[in-house]
Protein backbone atom coordinates (compact mmCIF):
# COMPACT_ATOMS: atom_id res chain seq x y z
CA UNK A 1 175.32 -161.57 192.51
CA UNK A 2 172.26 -162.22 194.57
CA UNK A 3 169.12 -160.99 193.13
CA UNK A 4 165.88 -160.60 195.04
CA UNK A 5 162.66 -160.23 193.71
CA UNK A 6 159.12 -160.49 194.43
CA UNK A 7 157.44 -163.19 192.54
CA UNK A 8 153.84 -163.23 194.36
CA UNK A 9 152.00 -160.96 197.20
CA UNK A 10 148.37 -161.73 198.60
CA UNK A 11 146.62 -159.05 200.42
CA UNK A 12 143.76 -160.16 203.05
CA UNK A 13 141.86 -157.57 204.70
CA UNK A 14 144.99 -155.20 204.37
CA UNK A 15 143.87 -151.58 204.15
CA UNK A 16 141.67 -151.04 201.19
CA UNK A 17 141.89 -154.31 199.98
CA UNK A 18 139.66 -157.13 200.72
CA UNK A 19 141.85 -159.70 198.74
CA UNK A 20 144.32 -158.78 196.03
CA UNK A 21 146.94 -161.03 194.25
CA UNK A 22 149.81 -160.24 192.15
CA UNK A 23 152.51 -162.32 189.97
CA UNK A 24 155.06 -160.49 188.95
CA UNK A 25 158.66 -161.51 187.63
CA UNK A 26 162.03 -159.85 187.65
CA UNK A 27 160.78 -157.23 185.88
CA UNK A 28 159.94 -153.56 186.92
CA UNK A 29 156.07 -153.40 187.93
CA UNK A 30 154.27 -150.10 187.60
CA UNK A 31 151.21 -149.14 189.55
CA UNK A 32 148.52 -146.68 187.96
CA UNK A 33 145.69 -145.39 189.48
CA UNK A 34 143.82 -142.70 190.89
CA UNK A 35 144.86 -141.38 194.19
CA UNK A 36 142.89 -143.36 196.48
CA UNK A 37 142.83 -146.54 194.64
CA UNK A 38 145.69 -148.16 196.67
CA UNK A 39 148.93 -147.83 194.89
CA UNK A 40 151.13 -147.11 197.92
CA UNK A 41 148.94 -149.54 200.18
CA UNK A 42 151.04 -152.07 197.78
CA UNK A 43 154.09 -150.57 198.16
CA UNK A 44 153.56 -150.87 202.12
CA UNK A 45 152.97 -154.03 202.42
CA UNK A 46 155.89 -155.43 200.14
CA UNK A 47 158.12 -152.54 202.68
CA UNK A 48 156.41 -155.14 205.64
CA UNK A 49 159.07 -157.65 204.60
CA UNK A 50 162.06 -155.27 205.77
CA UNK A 51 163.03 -154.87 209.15
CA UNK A 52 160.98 -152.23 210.60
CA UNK A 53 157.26 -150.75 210.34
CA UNK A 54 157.33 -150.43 206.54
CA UNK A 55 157.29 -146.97 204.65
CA UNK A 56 154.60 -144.91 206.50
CA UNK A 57 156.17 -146.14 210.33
CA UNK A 58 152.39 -146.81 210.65
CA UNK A 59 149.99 -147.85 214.07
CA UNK A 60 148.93 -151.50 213.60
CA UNK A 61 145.48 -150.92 213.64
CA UNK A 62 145.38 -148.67 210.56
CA UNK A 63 146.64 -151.89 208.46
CA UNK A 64 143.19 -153.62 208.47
CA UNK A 65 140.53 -152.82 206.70
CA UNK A 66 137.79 -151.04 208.23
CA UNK A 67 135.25 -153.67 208.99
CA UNK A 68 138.16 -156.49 209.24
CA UNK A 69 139.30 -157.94 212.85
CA UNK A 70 142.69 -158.96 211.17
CA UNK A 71 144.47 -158.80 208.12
CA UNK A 72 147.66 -160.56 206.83
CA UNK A 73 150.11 -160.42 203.70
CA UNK A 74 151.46 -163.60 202.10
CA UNK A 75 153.90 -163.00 199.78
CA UNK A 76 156.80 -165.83 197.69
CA UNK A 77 159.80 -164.27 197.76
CA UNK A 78 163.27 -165.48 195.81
CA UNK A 79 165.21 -164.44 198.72
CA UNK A 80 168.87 -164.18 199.97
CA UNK A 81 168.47 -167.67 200.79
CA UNK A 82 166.35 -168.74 198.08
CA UNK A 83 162.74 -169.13 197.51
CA UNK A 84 161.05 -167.97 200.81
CA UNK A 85 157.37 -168.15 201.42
CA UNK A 86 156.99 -164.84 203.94
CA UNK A 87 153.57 -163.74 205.85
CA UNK A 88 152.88 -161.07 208.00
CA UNK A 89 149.23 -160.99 210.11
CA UNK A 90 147.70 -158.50 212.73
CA UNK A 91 144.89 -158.82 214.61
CA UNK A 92 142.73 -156.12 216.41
CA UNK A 93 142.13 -158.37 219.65
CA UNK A 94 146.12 -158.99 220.31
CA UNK A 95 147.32 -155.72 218.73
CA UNK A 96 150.59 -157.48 217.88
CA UNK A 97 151.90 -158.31 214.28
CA UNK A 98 153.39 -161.63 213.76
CA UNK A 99 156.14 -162.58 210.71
CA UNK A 100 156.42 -166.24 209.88
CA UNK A 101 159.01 -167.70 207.40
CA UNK A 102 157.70 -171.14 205.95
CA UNK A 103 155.06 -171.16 209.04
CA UNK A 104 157.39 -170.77 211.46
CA UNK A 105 157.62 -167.06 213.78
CA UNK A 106 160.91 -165.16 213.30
CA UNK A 107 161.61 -161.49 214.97
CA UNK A 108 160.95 -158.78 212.53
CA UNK A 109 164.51 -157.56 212.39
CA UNK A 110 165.46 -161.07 211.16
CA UNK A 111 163.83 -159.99 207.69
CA UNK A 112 167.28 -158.44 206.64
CA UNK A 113 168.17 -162.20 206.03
CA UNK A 114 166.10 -162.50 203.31
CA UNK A 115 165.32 -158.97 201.76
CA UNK A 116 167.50 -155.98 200.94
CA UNK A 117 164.98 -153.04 200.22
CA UNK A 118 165.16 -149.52 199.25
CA UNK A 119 162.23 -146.80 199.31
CA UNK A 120 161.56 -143.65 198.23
CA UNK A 121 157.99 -141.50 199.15
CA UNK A 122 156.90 -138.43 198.92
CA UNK A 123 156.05 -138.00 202.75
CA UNK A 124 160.68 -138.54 202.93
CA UNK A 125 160.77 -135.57 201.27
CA UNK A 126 160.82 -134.14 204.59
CA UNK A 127 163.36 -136.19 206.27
CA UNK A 128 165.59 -133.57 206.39
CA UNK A 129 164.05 -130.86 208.64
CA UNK A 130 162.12 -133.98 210.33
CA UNK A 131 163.61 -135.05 214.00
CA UNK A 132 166.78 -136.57 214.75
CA UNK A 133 165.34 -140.19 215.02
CA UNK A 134 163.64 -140.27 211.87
CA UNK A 135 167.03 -139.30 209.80
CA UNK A 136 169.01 -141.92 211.67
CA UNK A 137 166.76 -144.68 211.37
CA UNK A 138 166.92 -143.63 207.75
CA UNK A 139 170.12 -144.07 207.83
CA UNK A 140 170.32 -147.35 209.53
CA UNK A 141 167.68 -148.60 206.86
CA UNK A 142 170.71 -148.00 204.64
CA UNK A 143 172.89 -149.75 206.70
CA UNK A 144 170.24 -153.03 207.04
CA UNK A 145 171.58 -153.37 203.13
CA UNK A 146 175.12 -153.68 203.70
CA UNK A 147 175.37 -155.57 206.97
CA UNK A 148 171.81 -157.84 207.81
CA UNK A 149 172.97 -158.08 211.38
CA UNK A 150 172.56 -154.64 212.27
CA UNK A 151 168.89 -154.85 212.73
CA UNK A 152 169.33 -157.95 214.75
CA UNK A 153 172.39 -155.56 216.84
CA UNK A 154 169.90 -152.76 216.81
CA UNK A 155 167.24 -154.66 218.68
CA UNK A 156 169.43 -156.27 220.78
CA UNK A 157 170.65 -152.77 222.17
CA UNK A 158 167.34 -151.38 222.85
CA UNK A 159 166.41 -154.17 224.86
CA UNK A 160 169.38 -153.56 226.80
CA UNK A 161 168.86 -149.80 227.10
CA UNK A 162 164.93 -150.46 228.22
CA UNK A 163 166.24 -153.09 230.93
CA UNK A 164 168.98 -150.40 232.21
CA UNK A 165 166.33 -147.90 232.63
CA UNK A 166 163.59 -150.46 234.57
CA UNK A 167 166.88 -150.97 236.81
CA UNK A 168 167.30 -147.46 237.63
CA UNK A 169 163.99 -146.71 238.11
CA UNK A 170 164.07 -148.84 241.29
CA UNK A 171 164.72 -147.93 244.56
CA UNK A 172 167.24 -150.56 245.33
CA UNK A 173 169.48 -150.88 242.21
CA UNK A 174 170.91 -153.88 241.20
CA UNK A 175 174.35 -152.67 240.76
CA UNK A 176 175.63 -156.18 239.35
CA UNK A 177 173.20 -156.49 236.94
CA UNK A 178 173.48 -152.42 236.06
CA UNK A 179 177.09 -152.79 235.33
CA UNK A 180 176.82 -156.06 232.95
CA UNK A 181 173.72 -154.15 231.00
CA UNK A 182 176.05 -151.06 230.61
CA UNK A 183 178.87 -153.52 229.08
CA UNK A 184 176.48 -155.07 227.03
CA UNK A 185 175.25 -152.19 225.44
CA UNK A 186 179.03 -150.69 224.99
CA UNK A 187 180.04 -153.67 223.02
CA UNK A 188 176.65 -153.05 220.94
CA UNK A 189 177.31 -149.36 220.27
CA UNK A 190 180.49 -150.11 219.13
CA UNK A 191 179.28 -152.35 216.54
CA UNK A 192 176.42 -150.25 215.59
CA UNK A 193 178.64 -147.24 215.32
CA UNK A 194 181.72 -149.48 213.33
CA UNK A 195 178.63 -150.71 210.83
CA UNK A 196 177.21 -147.22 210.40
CA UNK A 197 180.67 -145.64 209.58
CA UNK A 198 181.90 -148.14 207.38
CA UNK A 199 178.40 -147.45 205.70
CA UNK A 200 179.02 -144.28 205.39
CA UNK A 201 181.82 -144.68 203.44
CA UNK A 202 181.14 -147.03 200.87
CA UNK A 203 177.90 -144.45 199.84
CA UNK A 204 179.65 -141.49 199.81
CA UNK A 205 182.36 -143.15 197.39
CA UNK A 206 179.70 -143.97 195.93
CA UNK A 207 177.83 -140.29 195.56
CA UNK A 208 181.40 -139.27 194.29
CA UNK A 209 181.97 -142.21 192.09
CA UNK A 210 178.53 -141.74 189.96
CA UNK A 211 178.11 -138.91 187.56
CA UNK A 212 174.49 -138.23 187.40
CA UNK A 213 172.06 -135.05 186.47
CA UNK A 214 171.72 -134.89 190.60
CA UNK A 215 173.53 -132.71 193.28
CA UNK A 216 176.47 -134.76 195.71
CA UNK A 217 175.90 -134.61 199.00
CA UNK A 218 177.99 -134.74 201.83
CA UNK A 219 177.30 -137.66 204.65
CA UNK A 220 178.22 -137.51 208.17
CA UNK A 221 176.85 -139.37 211.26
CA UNK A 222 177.19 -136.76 214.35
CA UNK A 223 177.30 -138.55 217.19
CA UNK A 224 179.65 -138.70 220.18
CA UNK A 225 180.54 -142.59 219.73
CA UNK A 226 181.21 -142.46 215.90
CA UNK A 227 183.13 -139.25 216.60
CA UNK A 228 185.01 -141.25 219.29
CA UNK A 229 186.20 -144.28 216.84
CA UNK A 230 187.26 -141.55 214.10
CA UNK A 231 189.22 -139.71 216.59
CA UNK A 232 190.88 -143.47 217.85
CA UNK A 233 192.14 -141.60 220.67
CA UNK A 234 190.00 -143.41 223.36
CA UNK A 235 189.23 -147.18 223.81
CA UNK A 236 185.64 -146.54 222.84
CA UNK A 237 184.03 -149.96 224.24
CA UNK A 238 185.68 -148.29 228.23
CA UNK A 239 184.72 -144.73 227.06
CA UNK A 240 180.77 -145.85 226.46
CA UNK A 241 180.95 -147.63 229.96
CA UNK A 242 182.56 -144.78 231.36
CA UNK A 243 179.59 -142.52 230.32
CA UNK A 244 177.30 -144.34 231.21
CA UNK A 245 178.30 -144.96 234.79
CA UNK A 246 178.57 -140.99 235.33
CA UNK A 247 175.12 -140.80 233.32
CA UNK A 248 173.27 -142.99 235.90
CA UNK A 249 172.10 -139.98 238.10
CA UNK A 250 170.95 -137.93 235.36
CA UNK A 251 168.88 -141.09 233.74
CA UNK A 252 167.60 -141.86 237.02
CA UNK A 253 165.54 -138.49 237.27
CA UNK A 254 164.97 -138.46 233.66
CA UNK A 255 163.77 -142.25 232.82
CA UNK A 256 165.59 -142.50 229.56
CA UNK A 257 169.06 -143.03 228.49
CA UNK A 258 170.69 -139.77 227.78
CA UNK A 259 173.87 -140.91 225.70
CA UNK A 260 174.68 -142.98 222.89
CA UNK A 261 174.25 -144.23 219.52
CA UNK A 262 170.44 -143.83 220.16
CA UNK A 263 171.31 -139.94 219.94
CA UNK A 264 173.32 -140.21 216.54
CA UNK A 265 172.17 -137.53 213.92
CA UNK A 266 172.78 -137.93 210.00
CA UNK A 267 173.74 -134.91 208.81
CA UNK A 268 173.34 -133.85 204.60
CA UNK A 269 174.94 -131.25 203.37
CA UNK A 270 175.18 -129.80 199.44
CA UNK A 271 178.32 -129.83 198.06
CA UNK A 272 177.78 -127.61 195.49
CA UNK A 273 176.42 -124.84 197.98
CA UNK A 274 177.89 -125.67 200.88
CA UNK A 275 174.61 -125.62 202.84
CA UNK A 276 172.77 -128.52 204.99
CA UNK A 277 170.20 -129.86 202.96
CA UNK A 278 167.51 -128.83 205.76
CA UNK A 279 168.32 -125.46 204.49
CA UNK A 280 167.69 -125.89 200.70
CA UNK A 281 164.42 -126.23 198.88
CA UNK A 282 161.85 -129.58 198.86
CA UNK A 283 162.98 -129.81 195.17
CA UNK A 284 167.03 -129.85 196.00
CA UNK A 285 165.94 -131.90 198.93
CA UNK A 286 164.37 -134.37 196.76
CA UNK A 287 167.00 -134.76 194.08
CA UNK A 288 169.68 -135.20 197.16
CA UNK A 289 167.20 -138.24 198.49
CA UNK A 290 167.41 -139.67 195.01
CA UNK A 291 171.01 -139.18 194.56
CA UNK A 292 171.46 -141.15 197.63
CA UNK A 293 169.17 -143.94 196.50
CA UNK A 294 171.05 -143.84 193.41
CA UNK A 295 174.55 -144.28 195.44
CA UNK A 296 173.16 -147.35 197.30
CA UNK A 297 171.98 -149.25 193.96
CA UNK A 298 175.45 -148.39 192.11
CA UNK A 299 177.49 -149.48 195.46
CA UNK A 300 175.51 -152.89 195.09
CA UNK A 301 175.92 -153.27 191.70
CA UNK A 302 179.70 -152.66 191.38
CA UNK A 303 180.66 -154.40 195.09
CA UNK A 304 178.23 -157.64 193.64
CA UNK A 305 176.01 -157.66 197.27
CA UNK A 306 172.65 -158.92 196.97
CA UNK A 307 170.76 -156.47 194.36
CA UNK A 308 167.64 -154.82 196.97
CA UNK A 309 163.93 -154.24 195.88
CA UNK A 310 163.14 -150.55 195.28
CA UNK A 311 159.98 -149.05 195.88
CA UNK A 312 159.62 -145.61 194.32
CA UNK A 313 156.29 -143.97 195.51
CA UNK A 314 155.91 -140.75 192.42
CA UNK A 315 158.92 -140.30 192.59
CA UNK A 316 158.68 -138.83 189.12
CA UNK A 317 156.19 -135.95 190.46
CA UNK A 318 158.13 -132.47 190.32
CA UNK A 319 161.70 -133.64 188.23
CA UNK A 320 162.04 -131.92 185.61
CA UNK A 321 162.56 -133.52 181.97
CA UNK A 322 166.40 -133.77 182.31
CA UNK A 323 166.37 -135.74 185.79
CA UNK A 324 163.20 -137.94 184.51
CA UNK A 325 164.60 -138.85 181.87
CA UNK A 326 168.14 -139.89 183.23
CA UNK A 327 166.57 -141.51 186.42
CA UNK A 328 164.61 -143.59 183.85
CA UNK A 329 167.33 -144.69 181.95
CA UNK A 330 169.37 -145.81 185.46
CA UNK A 331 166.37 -148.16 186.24
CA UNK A 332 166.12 -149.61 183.41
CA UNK A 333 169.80 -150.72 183.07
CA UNK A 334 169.99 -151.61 186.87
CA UNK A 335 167.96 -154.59 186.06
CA UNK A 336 166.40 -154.63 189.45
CA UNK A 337 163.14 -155.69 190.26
CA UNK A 338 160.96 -151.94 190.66
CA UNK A 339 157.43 -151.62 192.20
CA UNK A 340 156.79 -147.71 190.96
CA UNK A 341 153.48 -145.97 191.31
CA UNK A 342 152.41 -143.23 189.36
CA UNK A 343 148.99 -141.87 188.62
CA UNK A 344 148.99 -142.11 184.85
CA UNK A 345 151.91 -143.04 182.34
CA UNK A 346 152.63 -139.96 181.05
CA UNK A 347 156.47 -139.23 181.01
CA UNK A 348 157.47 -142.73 181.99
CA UNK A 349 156.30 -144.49 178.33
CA UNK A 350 159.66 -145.75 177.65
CA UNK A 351 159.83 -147.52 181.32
CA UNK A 352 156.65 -148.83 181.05
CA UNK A 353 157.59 -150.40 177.91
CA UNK A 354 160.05 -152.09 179.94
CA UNK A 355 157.74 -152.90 182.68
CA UNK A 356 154.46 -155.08 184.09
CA UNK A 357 151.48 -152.57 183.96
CA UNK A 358 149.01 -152.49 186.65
CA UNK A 359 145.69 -150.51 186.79
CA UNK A 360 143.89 -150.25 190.33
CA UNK A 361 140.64 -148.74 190.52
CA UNK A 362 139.20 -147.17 193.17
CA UNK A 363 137.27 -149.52 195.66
């Protein structure tokens, strides 16, 4: 089974670092510190290396430090594909970030090539009763672990849907053109939504499979294309190109693209009270994130895909003794590489004794 693990990071300029390295193995590497002393700055940077703008979705000019121009992250990764040497750099002037493999630029969403990743933090606690996007890019993030190309698919869509709209935003419409975009970006949707659904499935077997201290939850993706390939009762590829050719008025006036797999929602529900999860508590909300988190690792594990990196941002803070202790126990025997912050060890003794200790100070 492919194993992936973080063997060295550098930090340049990055947040509140002015230069920080870490060596770390295959073991699980705990963070302690004061709030403030950089813990999930760490975490960020390492979530860099996945396709995407890492665990707080942040603007590029918050990565550098204060008084810094630029800032970059260098880390050695033993990859999908081997040992990788990764870096990631910003700089105020171009406002662009740039990813290099071995010195040499690749796209962002080509990252799912080399890393699988998993994160939890305490600011997706929320994702829930957040907006539609953010719960379907979470979802998709999921999805990045099972099938690498859908980032790559992903990207490749939006860049279609942004060159549909420039086209009907002008006055003389190049219908030729129009009508290739809008078959391009049917074939896309259908692999998105095929990828997503087939997703789906294999973590909700999953969720039922595993027999934990934390609540199942039901998945669904609600959108009108996944609906459509459930259903089977259209050719979905001439259905998307359908609706999008009686959409065309409607986008015009609007300026965005008012169907499709852009407008999929994932939906939670919990199936021991029958009620969407934006409707229960933060705590039932939490232990529903972490059964899900849970699902993906034990889908990996017993399908043998590559094993992902998880980052766990205190996600100890508010579970009580029973779930601490068996959430604990399922790291530890995963045997994956963890990057866990926490602000003191108190709790967690019998993980740390499995684990590489790190104390950060405040700068």
């Amino acid at each position: 089974m492919p194993h992936i693990f973080l063997q060295k990071i550098n930090l340049e300029n990055y947040r509140n670092f002015k230069d920080l390295e870490i060596n770390s193995g295959n073991e699980p590497v705990i963070l302690i510190g004061e709030n403030g002393s950089g813990k999930t700055n760490i975490l960020e940077a390492i979530s860099l290396f996945f396709p995407g703008k890492g665990i707080r979705g942040a603007k590029l000019d918050h990565l550098c430090k204060r008084d810094a121009d630029s800032c970059s992250i260098k880390i050695l990764l033993h990859s999908k594909l081997g040992a990788a040497e990764l870096s990631t750099y910003f700089t105020r002037q171009s406002n662009k970030r740039s990813t290099l493999f071995n010195g040499t630029k690749i796209p962002n969403n080509e990252l799912s090539k080399f890393s699988s990743m998993i994160w939890l933090t305490p600011q997706m606690e929320g994702i829930f009763t957040a907006g539609l996007s953010d719960r379907r890019k979470f979802f998709d993030r999921i999805v990045y672990n099972a099938y690498p190309s859908h980032a790559t698919t992903i990207s490749k869509y939006e860049y279609y849907m942004y060159e549909r709209n420039i086209i009907l935003g002008q006055n003389m419409i190049e219908t030729n053109w129009l009508t290739t975009v809008e078959e391009k970006m049917a074939e896309l949707s259908v692999e998105i939504a095929n990828s997503r659904l087939k997703s789906l499935n294999y973590i909700q077997k999953a969720i039922n499979e595993l027999d934990n201290e934390f609540p199942k939850a039901i998945l669904e993706i609600d959108g009108v294309v996944e609906k459509n390939i459930l259903q089977g009762q259209f050719n979905t590829q001439e259905f998307i190109k359908t609706e999008l050719f009686n959409m065309r008025s409607r986008d015009k006036i609007s300026g965005r693209t008012n169907f499709g797999v852009h407008k999929s929602d994932f939906v939670v529900t919990h199936h021991g009270k029958n009620a969407l999860a934006k409707h229960c508590s933060t705590g039932e909300q939490k232990a529903m994130l972490i059964a899900i988190l849970l699902a993906q690792v034990n889908y990996a594990i017993k399908e043998n895909i590559t094993k992902p990196i998880m980052l766990l941002d205190e996600v100890f803070v508010h579970l009580d003794n029973r779930r601490k202790l068996y959430l604990i126990d399922f790291l530890i025997h995963s045997k994956l590489q963890l990057w866990i912050t926490a602000t003191d060890i108190s709790g967690i003794e019998t993980l740390v004794s499995k684990a590489q200790l790190i104390r950060l100070e405040n700068i």
